[in-house]
PDB file of N, CA and C in Angstrom:
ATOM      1  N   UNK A   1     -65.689  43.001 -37.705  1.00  0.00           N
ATOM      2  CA  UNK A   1     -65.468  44.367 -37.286  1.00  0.00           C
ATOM      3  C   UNK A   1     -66.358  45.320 -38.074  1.00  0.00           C
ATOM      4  N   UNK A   2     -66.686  44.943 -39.376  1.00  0.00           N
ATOM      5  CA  UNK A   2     -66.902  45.926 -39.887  1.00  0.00           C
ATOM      6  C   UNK A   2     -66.841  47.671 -40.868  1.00  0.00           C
ATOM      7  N   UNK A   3     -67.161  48.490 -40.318  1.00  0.00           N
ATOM      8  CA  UNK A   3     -66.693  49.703 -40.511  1.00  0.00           C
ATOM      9  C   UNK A   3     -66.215  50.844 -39.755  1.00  0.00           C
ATOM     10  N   UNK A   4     -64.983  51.430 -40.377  1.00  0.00           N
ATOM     11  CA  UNK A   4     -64.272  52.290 -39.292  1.00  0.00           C
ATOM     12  C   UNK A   4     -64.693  53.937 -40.396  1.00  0.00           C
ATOM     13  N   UNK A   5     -65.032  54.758 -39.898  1.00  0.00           N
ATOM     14  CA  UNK A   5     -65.546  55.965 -40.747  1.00  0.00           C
ATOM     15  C   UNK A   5     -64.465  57.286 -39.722  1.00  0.00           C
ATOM     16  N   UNK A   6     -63.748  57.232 -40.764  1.00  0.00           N
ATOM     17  CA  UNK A   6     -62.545  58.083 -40.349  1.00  0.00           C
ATOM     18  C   UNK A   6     -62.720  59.347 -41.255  1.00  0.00           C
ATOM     19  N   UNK A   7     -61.648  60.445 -40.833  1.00  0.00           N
ATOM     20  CA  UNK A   7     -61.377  61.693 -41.666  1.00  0.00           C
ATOM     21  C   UNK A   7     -61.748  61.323 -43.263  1.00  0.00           C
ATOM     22  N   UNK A   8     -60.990  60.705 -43.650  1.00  0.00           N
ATOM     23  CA  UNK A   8     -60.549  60.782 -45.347  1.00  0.00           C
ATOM     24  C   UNK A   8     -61.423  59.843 -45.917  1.00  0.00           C
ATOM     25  N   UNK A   9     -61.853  58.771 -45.060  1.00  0.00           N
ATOM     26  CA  UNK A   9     -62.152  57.389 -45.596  1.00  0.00           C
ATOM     27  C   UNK A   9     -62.931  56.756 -44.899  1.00  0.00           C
ATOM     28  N   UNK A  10     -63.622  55.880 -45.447  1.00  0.00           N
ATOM     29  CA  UNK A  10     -64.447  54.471 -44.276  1.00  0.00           C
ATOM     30  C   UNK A  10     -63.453  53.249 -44.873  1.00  0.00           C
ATOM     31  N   UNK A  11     -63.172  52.716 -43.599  1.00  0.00           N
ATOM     32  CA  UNK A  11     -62.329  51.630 -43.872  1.00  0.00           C
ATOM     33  C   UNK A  11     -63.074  50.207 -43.414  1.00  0.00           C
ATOM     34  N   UNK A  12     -63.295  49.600 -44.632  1.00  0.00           N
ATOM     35  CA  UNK A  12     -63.984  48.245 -44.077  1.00  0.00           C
ATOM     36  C   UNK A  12     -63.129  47.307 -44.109  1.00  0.00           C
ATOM     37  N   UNK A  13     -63.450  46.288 -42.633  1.00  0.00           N
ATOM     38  CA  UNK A  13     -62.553  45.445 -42.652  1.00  0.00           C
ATOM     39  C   UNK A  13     -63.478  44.016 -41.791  1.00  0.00           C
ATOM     40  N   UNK A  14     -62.470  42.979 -42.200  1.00  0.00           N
ATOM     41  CA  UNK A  14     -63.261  41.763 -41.825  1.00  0.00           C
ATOM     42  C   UNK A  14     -64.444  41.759 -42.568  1.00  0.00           C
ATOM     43  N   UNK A  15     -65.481  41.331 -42.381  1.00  0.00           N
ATOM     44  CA  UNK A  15     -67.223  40.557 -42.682  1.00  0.00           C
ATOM     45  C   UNK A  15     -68.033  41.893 -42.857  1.00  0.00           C
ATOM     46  N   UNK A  16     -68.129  42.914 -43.542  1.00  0.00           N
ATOM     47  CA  UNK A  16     -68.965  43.778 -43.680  1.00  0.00           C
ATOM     48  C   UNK A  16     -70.583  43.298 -43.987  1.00  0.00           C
ATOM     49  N   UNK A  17     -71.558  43.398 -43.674  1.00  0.00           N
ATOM     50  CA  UNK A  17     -72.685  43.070 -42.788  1.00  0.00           C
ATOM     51  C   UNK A  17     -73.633  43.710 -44.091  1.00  0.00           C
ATOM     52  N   UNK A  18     -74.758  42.998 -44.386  1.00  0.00           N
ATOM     53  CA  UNK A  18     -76.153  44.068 -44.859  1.00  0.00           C
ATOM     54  C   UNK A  18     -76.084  44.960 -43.956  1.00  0.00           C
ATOM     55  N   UNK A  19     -76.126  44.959 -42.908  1.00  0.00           N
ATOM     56  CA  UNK A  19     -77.026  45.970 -41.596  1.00  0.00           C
ATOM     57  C   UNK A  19     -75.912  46.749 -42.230  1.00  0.00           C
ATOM     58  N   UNK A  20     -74.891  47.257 -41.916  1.00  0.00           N
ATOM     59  CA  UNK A  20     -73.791  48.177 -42.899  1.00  0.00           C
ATOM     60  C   UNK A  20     -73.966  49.313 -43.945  1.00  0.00           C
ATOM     61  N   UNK A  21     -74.575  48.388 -44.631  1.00  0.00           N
ATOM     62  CA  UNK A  21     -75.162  49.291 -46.202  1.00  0.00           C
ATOM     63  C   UNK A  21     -75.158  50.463 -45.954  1.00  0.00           C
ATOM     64  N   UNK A  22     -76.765  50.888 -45.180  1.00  0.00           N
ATOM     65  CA  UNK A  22     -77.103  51.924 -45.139  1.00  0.00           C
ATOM     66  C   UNK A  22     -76.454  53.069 -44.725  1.00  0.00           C
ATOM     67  N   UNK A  23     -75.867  52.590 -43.808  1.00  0.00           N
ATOM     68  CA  UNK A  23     -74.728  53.577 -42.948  1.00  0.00           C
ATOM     69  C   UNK A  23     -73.704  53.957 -43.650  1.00  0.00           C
ATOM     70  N   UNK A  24     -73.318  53.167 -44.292  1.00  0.00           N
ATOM     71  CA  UNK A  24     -72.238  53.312 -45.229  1.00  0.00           C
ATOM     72  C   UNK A  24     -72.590  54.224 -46.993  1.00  0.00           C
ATOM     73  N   UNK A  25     -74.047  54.069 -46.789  1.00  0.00           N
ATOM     74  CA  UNK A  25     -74.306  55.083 -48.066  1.00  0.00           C
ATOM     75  C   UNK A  25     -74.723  56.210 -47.564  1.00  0.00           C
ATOM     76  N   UNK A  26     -75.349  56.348 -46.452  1.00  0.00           N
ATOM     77  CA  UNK A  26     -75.653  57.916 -45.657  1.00  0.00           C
ATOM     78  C   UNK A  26     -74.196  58.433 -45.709  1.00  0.00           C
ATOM     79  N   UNK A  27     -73.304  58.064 -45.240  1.00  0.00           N
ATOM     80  CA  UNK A  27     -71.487  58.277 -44.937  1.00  0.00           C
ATOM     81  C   UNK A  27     -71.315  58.807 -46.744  1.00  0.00           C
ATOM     82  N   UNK A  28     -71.186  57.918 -47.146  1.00  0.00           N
ATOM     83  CA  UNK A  28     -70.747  58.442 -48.331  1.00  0.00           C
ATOM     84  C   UNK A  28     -71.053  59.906 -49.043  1.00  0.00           C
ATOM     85  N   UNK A  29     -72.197  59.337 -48.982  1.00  0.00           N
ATOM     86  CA  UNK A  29     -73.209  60.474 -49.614  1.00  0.00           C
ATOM     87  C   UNK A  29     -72.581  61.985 -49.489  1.00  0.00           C
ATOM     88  N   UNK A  30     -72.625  61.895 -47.557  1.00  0.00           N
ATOM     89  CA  UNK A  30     -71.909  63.096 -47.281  1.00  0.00           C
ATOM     90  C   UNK A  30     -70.557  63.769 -47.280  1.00  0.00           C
ATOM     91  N   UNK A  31     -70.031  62.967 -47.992  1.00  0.00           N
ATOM     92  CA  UNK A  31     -68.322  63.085 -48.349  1.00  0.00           C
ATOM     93  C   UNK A  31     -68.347  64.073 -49.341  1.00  0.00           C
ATOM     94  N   UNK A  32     -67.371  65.190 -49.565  1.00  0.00           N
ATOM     95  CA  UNK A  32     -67.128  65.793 -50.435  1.00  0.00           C
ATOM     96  C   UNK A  32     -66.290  65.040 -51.682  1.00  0.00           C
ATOM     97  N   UNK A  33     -65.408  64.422 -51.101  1.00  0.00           N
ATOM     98  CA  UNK A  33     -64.580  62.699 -51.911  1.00  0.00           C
ATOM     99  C   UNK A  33     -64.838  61.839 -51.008  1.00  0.00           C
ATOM    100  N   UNK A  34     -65.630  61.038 -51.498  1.00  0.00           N
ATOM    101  CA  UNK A  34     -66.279  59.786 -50.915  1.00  0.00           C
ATOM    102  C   UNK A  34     -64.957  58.889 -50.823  1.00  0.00           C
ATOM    103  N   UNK A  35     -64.402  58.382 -50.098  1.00  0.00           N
ATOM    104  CA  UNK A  35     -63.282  57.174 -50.679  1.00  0.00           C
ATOM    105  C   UNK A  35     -63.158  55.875 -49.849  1.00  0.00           C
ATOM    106  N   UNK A  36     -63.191  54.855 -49.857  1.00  0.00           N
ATOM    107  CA  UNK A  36     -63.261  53.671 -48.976  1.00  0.00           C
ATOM    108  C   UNK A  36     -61.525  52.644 -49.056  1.00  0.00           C
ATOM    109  N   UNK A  37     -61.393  52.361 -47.818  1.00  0.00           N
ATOM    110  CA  UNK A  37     -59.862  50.988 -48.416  1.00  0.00           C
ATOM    111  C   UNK A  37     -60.903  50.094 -47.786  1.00  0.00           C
ATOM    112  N   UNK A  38     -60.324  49.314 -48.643  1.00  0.00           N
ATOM    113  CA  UNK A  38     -60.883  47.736 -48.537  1.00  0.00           C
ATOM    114  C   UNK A  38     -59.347  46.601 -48.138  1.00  0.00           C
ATOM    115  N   UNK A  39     -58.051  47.220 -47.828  1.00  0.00           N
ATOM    116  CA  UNK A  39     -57.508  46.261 -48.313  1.00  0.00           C
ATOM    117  C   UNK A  39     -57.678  45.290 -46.911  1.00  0.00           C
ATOM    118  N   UNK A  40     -58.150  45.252 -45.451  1.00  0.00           N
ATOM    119  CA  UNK A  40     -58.306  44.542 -44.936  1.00  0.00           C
ATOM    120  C   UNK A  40     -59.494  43.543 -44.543  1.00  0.00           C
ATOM    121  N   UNK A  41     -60.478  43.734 -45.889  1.00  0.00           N
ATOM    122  CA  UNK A  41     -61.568  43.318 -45.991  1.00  0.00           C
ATOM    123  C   UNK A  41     -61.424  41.995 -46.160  1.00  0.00           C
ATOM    124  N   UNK A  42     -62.093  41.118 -45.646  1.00  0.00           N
ATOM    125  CA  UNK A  42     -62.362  39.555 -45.967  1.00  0.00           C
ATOM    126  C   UNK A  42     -63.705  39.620 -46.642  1.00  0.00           C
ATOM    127  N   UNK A  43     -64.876  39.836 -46.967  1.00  0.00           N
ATOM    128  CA  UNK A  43     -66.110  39.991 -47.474  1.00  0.00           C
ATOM    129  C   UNK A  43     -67.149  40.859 -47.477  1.00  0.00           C
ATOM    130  N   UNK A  44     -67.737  41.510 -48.435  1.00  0.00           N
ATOM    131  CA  UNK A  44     -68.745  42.589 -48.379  1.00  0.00           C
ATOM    132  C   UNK A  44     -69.853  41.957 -48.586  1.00  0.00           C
ATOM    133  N   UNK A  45     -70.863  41.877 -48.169  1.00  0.00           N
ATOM    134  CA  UNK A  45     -72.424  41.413 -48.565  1.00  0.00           C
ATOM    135  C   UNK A  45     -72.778  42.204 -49.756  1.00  0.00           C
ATOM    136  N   UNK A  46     -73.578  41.736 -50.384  1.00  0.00           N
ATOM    137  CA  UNK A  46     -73.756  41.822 -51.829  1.00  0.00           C
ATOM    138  C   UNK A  46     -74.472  43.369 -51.709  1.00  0.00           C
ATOM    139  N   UNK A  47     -75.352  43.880 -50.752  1.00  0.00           N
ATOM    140  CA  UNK A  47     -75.797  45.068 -50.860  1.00  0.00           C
ATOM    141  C   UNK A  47     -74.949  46.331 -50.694  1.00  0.00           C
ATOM    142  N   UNK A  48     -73.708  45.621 -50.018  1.00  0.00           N
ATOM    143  CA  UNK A  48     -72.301  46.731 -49.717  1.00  0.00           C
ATOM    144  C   UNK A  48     -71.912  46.873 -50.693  1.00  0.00           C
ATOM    145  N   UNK A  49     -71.676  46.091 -51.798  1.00  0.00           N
ATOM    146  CA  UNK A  49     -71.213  46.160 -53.016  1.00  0.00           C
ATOM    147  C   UNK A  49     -71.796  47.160 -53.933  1.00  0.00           C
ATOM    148  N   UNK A  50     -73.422  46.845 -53.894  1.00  0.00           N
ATOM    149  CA  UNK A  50     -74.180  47.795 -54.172  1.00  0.00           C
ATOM    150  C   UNK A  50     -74.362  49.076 -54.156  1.00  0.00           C
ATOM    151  N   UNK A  51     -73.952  49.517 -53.143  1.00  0.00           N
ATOM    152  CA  UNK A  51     -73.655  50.972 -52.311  1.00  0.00           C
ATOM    153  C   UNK A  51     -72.815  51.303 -52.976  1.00  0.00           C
ATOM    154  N   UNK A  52     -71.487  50.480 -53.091  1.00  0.00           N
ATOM    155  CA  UNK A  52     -70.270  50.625 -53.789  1.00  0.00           C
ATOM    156  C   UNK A  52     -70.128  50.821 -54.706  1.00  0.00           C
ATOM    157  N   UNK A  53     -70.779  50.554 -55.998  1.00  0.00           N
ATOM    158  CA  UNK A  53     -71.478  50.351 -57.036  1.00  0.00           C
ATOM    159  C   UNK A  53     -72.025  51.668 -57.745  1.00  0.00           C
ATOM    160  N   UNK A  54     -72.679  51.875 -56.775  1.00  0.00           N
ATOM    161  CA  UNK A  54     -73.617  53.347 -56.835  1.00  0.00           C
ATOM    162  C   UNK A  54     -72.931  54.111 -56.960  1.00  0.00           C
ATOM    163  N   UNK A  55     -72.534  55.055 -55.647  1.00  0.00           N
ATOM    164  CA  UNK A  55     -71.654  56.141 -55.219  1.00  0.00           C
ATOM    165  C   UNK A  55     -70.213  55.637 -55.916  1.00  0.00           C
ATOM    166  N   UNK A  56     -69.727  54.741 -56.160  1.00  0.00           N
ATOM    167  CA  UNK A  56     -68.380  54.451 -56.876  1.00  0.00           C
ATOM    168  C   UNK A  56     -67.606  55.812 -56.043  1.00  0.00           C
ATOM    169  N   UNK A  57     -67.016  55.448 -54.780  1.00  0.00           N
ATOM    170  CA  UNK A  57     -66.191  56.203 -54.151  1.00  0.00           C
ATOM    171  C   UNK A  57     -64.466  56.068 -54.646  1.00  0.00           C
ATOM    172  N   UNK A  58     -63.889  56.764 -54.169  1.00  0.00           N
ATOM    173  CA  UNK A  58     -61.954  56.274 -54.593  1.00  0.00           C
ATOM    174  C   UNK A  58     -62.034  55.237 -54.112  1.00  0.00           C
ATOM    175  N   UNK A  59     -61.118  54.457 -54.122  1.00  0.00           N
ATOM    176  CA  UNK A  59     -60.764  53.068 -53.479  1.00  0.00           C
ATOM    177  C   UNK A  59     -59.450  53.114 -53.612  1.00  0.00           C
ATOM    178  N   UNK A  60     -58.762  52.974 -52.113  1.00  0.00           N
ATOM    179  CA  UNK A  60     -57.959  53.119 -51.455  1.00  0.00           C
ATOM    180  C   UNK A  60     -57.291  52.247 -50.935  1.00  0.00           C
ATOM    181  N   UNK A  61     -56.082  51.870 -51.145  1.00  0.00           N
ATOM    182  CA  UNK A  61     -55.272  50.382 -51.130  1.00  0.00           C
ATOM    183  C   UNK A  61     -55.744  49.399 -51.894  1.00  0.00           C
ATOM    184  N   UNK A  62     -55.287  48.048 -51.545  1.00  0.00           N
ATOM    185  CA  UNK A  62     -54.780  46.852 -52.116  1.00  0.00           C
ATOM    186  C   UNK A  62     -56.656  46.291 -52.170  1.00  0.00           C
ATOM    187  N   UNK A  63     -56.969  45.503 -52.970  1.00  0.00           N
ATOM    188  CA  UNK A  63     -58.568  44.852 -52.793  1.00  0.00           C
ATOM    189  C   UNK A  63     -58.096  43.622 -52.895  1.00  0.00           C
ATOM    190  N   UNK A  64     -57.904  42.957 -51.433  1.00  0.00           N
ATOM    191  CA  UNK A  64     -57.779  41.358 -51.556  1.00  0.00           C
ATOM    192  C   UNK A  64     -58.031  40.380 -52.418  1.00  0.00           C
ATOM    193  N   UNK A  65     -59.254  40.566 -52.459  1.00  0.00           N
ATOM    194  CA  UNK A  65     -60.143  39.424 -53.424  1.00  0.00           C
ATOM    195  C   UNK A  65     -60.173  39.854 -55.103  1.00  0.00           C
ATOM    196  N   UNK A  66     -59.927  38.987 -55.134  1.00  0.00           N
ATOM    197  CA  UNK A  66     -59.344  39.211 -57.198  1.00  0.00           C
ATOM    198  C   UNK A  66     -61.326  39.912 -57.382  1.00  0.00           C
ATOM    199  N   UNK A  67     -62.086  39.035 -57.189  1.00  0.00           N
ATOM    200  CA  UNK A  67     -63.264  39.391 -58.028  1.00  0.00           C
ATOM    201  C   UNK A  67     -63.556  40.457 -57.664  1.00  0.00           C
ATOM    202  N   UNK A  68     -63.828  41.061 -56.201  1.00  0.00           N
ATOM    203  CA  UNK A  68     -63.950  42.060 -55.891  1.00  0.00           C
ATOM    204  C   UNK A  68     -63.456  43.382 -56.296  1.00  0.00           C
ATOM    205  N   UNK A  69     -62.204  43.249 -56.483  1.00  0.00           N
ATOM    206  CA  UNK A  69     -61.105  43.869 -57.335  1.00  0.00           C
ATOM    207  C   UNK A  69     -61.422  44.424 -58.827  1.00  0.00           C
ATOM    208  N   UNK A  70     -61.648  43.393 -59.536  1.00  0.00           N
ATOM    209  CA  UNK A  70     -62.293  43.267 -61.007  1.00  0.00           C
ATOM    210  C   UNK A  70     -63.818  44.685 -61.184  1.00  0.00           C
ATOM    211  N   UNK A  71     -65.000  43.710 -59.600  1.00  0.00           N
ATOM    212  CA  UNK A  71     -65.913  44.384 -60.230  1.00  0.00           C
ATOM    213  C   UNK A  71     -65.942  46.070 -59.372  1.00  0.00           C
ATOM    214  N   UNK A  72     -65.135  46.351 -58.975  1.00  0.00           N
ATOM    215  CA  UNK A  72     -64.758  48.024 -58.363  1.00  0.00           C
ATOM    216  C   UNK A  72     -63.782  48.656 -59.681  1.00  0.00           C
ATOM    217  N   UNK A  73     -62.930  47.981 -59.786  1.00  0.00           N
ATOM    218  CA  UNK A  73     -62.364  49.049 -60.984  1.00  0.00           C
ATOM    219  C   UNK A  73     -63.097  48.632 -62.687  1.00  0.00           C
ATOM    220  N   UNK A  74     -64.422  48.254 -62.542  1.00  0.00           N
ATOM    221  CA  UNK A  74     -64.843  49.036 -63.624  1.00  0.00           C
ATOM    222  C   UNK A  74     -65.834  50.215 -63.439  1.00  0.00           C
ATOM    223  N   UNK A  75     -65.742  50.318 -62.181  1.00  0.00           N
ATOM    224  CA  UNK A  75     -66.624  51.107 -61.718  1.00  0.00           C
ATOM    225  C   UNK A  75     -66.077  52.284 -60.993  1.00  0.00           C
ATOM    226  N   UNK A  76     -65.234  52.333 -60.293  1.00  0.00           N
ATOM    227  CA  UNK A  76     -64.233  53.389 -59.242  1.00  0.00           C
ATOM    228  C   UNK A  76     -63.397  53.877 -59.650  1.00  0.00           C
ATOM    229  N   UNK A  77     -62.961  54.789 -59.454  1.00  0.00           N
ATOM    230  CA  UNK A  77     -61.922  55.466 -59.610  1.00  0.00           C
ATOM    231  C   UNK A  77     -60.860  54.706 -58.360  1.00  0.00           C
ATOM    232  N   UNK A  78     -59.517  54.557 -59.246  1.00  0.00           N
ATOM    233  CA  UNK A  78     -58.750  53.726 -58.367  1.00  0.00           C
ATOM    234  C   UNK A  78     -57.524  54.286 -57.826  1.00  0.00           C
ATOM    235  N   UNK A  79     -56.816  54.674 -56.280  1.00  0.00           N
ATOM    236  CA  UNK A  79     -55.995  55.423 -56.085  1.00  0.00           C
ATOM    237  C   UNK A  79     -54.791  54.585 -55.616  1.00  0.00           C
TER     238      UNK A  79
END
């Protein structure tokens, strides 16, 4: 599925894609509070992470994956 870019949030869910990235850091960018949920995510490609990484948006719900989890809250602000 991908990404859903709603009011408050981009919500990624399922297999988030390289092709993704970009879209997802233009999106951000333009957020006054950038904030993403991940909790129905099954996998981000390593450059989504990246993005993620960068902009360190809120992060919003549960983060499935323990590692994933780990490497966002040393980096995000966590809500």
């Amino acid at each position: 599925m991908g990404i859903r870019y709603l009011k408050k949030y981009a919500a990624l869910e399922d297999i988030v894609t390289v092709e993704d990235a970009q879209a997802l850091f233009d999106w951000l960018k333009q957020q006054a509070k950038p904030a993403v949920n991940l909790s129905k995510c099954v996998h981000v490609h390593a450059a989504v992470l990246q993005v993620l990484l960068m902009v360190k948006p809120q992060v919003q719900g549960d983060v499935p994956q323990p590692w994933l989890a780990q490497a966002l809250s040393a980096a995000t602000p966590q809500h």
